[in-house]
Protein backbone atom coordinates (compact mmCIF):
# COMPACT_ATOMS: atom_id res chain seq x y z
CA UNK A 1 -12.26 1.26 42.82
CA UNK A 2 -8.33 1.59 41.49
CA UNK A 3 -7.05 5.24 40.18
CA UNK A 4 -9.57 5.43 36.87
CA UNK A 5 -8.12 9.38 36.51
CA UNK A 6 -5.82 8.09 33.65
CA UNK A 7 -8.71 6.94 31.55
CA UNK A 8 -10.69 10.15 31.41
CA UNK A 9 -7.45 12.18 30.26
CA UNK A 10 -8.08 13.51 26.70
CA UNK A 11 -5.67 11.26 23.97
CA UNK A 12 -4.25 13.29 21.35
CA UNK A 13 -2.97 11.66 17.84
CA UNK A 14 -0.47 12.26 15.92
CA UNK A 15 -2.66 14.17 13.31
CA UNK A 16 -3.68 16.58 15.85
CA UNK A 17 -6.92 15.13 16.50
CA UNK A 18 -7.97 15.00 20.30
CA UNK A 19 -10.41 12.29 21.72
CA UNK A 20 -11.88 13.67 24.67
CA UNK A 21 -10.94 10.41 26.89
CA UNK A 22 -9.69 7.06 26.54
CA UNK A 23 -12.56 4.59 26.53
CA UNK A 24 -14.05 3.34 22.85
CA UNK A 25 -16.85 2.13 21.82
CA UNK A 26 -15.02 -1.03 19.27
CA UNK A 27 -16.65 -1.80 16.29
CA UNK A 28 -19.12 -4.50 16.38
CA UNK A 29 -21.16 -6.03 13.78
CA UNK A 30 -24.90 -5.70 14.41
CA UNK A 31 -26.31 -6.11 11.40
CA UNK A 32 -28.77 -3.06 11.39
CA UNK A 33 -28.02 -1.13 8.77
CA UNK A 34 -30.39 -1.14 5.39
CA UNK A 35 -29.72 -4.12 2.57
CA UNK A 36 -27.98 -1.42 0.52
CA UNK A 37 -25.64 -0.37 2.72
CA UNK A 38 -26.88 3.05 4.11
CA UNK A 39 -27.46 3.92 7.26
CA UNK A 40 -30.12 2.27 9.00
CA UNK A 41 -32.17 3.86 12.14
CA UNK A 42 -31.43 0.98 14.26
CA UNK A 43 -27.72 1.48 13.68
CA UNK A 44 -27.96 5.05 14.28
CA UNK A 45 -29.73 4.42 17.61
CA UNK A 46 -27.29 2.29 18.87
CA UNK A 47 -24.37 4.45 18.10
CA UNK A 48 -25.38 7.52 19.77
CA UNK A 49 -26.75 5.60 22.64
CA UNK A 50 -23.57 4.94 23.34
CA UNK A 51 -22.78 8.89 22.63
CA UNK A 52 -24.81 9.55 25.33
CA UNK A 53 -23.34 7.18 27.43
CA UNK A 54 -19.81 8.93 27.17
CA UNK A 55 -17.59 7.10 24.99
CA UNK A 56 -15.21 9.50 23.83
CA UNK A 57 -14.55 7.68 20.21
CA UNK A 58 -17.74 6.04 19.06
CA UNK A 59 -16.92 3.29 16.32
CA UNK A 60 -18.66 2.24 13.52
CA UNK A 61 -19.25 -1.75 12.75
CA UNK A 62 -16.98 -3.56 9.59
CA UNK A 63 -18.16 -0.99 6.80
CA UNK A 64 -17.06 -2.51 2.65
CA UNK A 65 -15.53 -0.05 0.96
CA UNK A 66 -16.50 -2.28 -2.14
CA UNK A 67 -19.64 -4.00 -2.87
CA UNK A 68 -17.91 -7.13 -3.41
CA UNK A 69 -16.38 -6.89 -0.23
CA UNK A 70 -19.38 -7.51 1.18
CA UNK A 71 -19.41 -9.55 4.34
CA UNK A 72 -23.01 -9.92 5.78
CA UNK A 73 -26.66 -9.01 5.79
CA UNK A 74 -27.01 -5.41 7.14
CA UNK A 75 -23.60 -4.19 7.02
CA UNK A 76 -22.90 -0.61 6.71
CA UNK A 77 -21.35 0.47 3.24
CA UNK A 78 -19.48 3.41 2.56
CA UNK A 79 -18.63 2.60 -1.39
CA UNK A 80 -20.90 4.62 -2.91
CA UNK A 81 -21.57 8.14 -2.61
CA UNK A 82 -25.36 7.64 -1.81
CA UNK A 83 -23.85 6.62 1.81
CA UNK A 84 -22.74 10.02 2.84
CA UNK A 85 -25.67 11.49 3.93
CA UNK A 86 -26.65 8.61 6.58
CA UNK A 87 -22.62 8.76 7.65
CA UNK A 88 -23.30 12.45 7.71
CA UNK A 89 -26.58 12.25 10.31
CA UNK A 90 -23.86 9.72 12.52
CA UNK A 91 -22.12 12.37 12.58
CA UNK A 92 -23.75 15.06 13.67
CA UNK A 93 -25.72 12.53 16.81
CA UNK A 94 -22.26 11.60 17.71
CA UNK A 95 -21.15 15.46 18.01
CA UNK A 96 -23.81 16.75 18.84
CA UNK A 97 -24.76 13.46 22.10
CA UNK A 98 -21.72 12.64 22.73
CA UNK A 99 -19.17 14.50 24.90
CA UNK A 100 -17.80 17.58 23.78
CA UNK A 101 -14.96 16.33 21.28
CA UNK A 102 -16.45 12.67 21.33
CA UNK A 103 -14.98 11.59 18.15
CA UNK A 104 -16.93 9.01 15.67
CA UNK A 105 -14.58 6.81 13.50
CA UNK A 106 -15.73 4.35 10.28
CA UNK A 107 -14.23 0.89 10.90
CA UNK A 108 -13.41 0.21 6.50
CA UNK A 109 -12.56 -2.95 5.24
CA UNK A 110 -13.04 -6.01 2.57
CA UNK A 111 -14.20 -9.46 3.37
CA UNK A 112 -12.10 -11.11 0.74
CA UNK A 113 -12.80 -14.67 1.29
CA UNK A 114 -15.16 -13.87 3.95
CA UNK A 115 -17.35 -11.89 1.22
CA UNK A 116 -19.48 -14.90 0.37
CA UNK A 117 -21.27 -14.96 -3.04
CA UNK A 118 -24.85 -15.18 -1.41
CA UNK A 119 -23.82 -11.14 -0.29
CA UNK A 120 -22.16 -9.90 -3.17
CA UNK A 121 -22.89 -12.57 -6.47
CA UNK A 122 -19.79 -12.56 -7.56
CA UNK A 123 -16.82 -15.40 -6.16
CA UNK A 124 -14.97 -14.10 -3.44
CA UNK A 125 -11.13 -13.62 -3.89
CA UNK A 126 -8.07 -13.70 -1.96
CA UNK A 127 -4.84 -13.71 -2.06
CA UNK A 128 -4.57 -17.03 -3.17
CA UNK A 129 -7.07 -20.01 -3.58
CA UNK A 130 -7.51 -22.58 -0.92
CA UNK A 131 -10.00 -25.30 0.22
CA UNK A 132 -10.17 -27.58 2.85
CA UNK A 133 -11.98 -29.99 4.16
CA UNK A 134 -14.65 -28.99 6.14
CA UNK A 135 -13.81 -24.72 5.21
CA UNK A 136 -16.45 -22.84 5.97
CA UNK A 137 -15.62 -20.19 3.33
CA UNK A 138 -16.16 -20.59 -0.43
CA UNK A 139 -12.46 -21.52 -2.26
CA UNK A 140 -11.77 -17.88 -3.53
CA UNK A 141 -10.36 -17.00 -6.47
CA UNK A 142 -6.42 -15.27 -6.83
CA UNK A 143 -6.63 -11.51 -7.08
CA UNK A 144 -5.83 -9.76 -9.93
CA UNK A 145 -3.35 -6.53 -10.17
CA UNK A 146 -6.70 -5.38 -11.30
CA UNK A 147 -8.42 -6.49 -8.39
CA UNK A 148 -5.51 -5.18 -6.30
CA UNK A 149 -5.78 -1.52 -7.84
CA UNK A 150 -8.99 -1.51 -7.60
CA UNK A 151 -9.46 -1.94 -3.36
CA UNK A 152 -6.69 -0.01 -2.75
CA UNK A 153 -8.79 2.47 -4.47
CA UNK A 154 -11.86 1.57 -3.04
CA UNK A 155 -9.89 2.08 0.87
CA UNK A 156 -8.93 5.58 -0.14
CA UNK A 157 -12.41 6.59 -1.57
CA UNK A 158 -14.46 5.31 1.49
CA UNK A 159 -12.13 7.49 3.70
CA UNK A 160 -12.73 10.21 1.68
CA UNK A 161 -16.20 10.09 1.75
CA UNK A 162 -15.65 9.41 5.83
CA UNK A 163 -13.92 12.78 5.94
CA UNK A 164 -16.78 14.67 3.38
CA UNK A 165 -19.69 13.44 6.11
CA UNK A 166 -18.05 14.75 8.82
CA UNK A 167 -16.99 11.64 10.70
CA UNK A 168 -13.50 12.47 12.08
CA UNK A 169 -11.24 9.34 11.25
CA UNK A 170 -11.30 5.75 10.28
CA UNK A 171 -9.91 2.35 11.40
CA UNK A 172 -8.67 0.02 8.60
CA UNK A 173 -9.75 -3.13 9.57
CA UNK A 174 -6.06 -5.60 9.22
CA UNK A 175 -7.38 -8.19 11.69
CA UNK A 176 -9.45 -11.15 12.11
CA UNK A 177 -8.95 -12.79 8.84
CA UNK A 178 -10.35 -10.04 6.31
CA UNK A 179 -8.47 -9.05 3.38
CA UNK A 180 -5.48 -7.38 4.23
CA UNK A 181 -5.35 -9.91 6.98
CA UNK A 182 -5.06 -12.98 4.29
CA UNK A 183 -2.31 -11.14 2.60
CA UNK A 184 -0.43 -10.68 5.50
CA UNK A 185 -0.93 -14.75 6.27
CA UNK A 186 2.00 -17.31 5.40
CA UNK A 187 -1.22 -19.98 5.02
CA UNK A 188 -3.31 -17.95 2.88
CA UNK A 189 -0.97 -15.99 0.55
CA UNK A 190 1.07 -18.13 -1.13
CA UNK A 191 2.05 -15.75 -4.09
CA UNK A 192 5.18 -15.70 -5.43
CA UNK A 193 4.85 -11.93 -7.12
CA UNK A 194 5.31 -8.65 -5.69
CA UNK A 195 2.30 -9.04 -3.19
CA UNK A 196 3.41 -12.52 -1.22
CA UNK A 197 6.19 -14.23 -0.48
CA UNK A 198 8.77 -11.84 2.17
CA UNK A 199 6.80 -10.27 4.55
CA UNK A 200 7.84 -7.04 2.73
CA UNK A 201 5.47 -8.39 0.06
CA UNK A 202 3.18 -9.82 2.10
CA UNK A 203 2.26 -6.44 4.44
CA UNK A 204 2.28 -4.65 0.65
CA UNK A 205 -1.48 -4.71 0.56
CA UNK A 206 -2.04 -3.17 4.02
CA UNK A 207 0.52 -0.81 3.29
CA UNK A 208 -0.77 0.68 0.52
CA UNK A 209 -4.62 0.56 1.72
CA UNK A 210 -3.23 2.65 4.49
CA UNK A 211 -1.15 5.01 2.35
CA UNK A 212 -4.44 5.78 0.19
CA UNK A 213 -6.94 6.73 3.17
CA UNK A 214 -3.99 9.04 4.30
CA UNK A 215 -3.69 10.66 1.09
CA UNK A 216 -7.60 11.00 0.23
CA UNK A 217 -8.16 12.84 3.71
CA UNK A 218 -7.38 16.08 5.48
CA UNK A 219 -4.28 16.35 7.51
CA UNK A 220 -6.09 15.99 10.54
CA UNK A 221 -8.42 13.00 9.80
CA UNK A 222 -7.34 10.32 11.92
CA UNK A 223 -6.61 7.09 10.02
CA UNK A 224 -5.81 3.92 12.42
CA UNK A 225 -5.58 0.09 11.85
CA UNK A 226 -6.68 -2.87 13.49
CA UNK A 227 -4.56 -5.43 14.06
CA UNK A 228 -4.53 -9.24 15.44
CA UNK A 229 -1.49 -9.93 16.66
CA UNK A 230 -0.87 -13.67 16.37
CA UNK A 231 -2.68 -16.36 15.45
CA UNK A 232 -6.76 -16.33 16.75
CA UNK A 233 -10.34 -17.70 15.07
CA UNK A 234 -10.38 -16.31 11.44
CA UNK A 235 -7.00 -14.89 11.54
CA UNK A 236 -4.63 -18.17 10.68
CA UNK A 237 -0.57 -17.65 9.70
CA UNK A 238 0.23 -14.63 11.41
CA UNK A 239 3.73 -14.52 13.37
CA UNK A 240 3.60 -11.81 16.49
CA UNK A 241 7.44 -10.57 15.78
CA UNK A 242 5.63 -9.99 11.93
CA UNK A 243 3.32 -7.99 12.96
CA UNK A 244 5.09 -5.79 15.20
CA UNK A 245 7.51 -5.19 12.42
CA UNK A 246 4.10 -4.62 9.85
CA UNK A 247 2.86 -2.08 12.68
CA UNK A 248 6.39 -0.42 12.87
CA UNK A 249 6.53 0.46 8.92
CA UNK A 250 2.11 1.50 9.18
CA UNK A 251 3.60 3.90 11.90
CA UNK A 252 6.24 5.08 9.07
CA UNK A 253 3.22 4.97 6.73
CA UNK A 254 1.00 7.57 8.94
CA UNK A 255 -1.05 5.87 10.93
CA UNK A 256 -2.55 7.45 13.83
CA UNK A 257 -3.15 4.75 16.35
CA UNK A 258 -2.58 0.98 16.39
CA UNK A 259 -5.94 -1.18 17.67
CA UNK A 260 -4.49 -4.10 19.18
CA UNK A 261 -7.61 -7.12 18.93
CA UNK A 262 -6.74 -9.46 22.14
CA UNK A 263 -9.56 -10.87 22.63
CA UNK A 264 -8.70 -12.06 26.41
CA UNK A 265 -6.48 -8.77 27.55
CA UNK A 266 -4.89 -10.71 30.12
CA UNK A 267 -3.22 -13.81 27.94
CA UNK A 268 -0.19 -13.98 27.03
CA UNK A 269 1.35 -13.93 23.99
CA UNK A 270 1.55 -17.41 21.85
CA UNK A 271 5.26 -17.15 20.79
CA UNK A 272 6.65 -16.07 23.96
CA UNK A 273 3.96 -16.85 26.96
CA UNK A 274 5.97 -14.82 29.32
CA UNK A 275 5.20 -11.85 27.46
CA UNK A 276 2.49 -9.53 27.02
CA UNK A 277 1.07 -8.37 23.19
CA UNK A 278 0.87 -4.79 24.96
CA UNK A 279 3.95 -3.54 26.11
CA UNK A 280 5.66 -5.68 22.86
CA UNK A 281 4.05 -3.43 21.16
CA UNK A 282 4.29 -0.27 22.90
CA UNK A 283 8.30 -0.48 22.71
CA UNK A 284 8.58 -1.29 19.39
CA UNK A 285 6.34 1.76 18.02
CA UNK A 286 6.83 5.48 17.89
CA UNK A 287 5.73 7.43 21.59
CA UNK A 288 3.45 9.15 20.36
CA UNK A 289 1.26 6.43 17.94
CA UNK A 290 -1.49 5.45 20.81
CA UNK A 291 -1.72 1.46 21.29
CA UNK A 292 -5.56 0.73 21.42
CA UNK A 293 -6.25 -2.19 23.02
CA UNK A 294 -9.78 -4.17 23.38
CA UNK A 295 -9.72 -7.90 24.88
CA UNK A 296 -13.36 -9.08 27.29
CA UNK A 297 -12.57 -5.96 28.83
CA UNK A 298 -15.62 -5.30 31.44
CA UNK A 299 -14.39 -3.51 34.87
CA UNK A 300 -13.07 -0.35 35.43
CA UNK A 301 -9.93 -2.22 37.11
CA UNK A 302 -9.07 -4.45 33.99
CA UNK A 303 -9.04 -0.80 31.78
CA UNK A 304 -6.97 0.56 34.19
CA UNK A 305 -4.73 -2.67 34.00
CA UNK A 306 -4.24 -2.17 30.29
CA UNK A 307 -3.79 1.28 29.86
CA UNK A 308 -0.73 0.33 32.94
CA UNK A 309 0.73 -2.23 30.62
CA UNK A 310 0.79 0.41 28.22
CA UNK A 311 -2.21 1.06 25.98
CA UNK A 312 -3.02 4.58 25.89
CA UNK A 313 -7.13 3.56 25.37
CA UNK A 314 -9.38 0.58 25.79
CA UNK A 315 -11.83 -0.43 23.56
CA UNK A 316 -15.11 -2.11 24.83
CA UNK A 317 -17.16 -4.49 22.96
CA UNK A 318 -19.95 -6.77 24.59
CA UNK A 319 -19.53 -4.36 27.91
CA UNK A 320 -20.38 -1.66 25.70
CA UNK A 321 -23.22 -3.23 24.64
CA UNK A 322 -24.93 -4.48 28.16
CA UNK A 323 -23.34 -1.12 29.78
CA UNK A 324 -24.24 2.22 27.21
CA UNK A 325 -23.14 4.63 30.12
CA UNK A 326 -19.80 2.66 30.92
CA UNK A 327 -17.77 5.51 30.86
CA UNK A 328 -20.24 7.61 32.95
CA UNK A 329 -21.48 5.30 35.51
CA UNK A 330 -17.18 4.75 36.12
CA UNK A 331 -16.63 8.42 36.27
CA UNK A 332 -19.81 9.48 38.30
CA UNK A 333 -18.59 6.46 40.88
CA UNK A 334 -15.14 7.88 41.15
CA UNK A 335 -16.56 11.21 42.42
CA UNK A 336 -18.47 9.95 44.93
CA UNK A 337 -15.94 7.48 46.27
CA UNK A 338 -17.73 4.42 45.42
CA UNK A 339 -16.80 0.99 43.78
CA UNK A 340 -19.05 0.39 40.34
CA UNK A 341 -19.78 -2.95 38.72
CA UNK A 342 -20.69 -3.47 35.41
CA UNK A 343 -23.68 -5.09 34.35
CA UNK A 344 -23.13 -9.01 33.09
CA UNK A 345 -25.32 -10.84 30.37
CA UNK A 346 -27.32 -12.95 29.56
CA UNK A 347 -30.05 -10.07 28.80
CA UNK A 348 -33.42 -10.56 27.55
CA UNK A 349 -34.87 -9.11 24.12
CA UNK A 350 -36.78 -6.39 25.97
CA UNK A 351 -33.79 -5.49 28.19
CA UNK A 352 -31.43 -4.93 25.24
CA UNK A 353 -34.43 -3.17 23.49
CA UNK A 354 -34.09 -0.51 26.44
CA UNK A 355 -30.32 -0.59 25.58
CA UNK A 356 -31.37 0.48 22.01
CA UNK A 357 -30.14 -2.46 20.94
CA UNK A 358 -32.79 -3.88 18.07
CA UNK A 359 -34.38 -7.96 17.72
CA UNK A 360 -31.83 -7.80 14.35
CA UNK A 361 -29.05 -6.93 16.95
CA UNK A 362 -30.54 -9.64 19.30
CA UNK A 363 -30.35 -12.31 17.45
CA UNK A 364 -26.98 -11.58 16.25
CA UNK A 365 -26.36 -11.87 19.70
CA UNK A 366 -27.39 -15.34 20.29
CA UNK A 367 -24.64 -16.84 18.61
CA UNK A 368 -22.31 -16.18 21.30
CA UNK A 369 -22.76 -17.92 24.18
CA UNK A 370 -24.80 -16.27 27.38
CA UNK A 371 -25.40 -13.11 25.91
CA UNK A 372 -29.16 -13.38 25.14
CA UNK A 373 -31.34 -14.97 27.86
CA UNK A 374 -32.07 -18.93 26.85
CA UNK A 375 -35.86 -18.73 27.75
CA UNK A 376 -36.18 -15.13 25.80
């Protein structure tokens, strides 16, 4: 087993917040929370599982801050003050389960086009309106100033209400194609005001989302933001030297971390295949802004790998979910000297069930390929 020291020293923001180590839960959709967006048991369950487990920031799923933001069936909402409480019992499992310090985070953000009308009853809207042939997403409508004043308020108020529950940060979700995402886009925003157009314009929205959840929260709330770097799935018309210029000016803006989604941690970059997304990144920010970076990372050796190419955490996803006690089983290995392997799906309905992962969960699951056991 490589050196995994580096990834149980504590990580310390620019806030002043302190994570107790460097490996994170990411956000995942699960689709367990109740149909009006509070808290459901399922959700909590899974969470602090993974509290238990030793995670030492414990993520939330995709979380509107508006209801017609809305993405899916079962997504957490924190846009209306009867969410609080249920954010408020996350809080308190993650703190009190967790590892002393773990830290729990809300991932916030708006669907925009990918807020269909069967969620929220109402068109979606973007930056501009599209369609294509074959588009899986409804044509949206152009946003308003209205519309524009109106999430940047709704960003600022679901922090705010983060902060009042006791959770101890959030991440603003820029990446995979949600709202701030389609702003940033040259295909999607084709605007010719003071929101598209330059990239100046362009990055406006995310900007000024992150600017409000700074403002609305105490000094030593952590507020981060996801970011895809170049073009992947859902997230279409992004340039990579953009968005490390769009990360440099959220740095100026007060962000306390910058969540790099890879997807694959050990590709290369698009533009320039001979480089790396990480240490792009990491030379073009402020020392002390952490990089987060999450990417199919599964073994202790590729989290070591990243954090060497210069990511001060990792964030797991579908380990996290077949492997709850990740970060323990690594660091329980290490004292005794021994190599540890992670577990590897496909799992069946009554294995993730012991994983306090729920059948909703589950059969979220079997859309992705060899997760969920065919004959299960």
């Amino acid at each position: 087993m490589p050196d995994v020291a580096p990834l149980f020293e504590p990580l310390v923001f620019p806030c002043g917040a302190v994570a107790p180590n460097r490996v994170w839960l990411a956000p995942l959709t699960n689709g367990q929370s109740n149909d009006d967006g509070t808290l459901g048991d399922d959700e909590l369950r899974w969470l602090a599982r993974r509290a238990d487990g030793g995670y030492g920031v414990v993520t939330t799923c995709a979380a509107y801050v508006g209801a017609d933001g809305k993405g899916w069936r079962g997504e957490l909402g924190v846009d209306d003050d009867r969410d609080v409480p249920g954010l408020r019992r996350l809080a308190d499992e993650v703190h009190a389960r967790g590892v002393r310090g773990a830290l729990c985070l809300a991932q916030i953000f708006h669907g925009g086009v990918r807020a269909p009308s069967a969620q929220t009853g109402a068109q979606p809207w973007s930056a501009s309106t599209w369609t294509e042939e074959g588009a899986e997403f409804e044509a949206p409508r152009p946003a308003t100033e209205d519309d524009l004043a109106r999430v940047i308020a709704q960003f600022g108020a679901a922090a705010r209400r983060c902060a009042e529950a006791g959770l101890d940060g959030v991440e603003l979700h820029g990446a995979h194609g949600y709202l701030p995402s389609q702003f940033l886009s040259r295909v999607f925003n084709q605007r010719d005001d003071r929101w598209g157009g330059s990239l100046e314009n362009r990055a406006r929205l995310m900007r000024e989302v992150v600017r409000a959840a700074r403002a609305a929260t105490p000094a030593r709330f952590v507020v981060g933001v996801r970011l895809s770097p170049e073009d992947f799935g859902y997230a279409r018309g992004l340039d990579l030297d953009e968005t490390v210029q769009v990360a440099r000016w959220l740095c100026e803006d007060g962000v306390d971390f910058v969540h790099l989604s890879l997807w694959r941690w050990e590709r290369m970059t698009t533009k320039r295949p001979e480089e790396h997304a990480v240490p792009l990144f990491r030379a073009a920010l402020p020392s002390n802004v952490p990089i987060v970076a999450a990417g199919a990372i599964w073994t202790p050796a590729e989290a070591v790998a990243v954090m060497e190419k210069g990511a001060a955490a990792v964030a797991l996803g579908r380990a996290a979910i077949v492997n709850p006690d990740w970060p323990r089983h690594v660091r329980e290995a290490a004292a005794r000297g021994e190599p540890w392997e992670p577990r590897r799906p496909p799992l069946s309905p009554a294995d993730y069930a012991d994983l306090a992962v729920s059948p909703r969960f589950v059969e979220y699951l079997r859309r992705f390929k060899n997760m969920v056991a065919v004959d299960a």
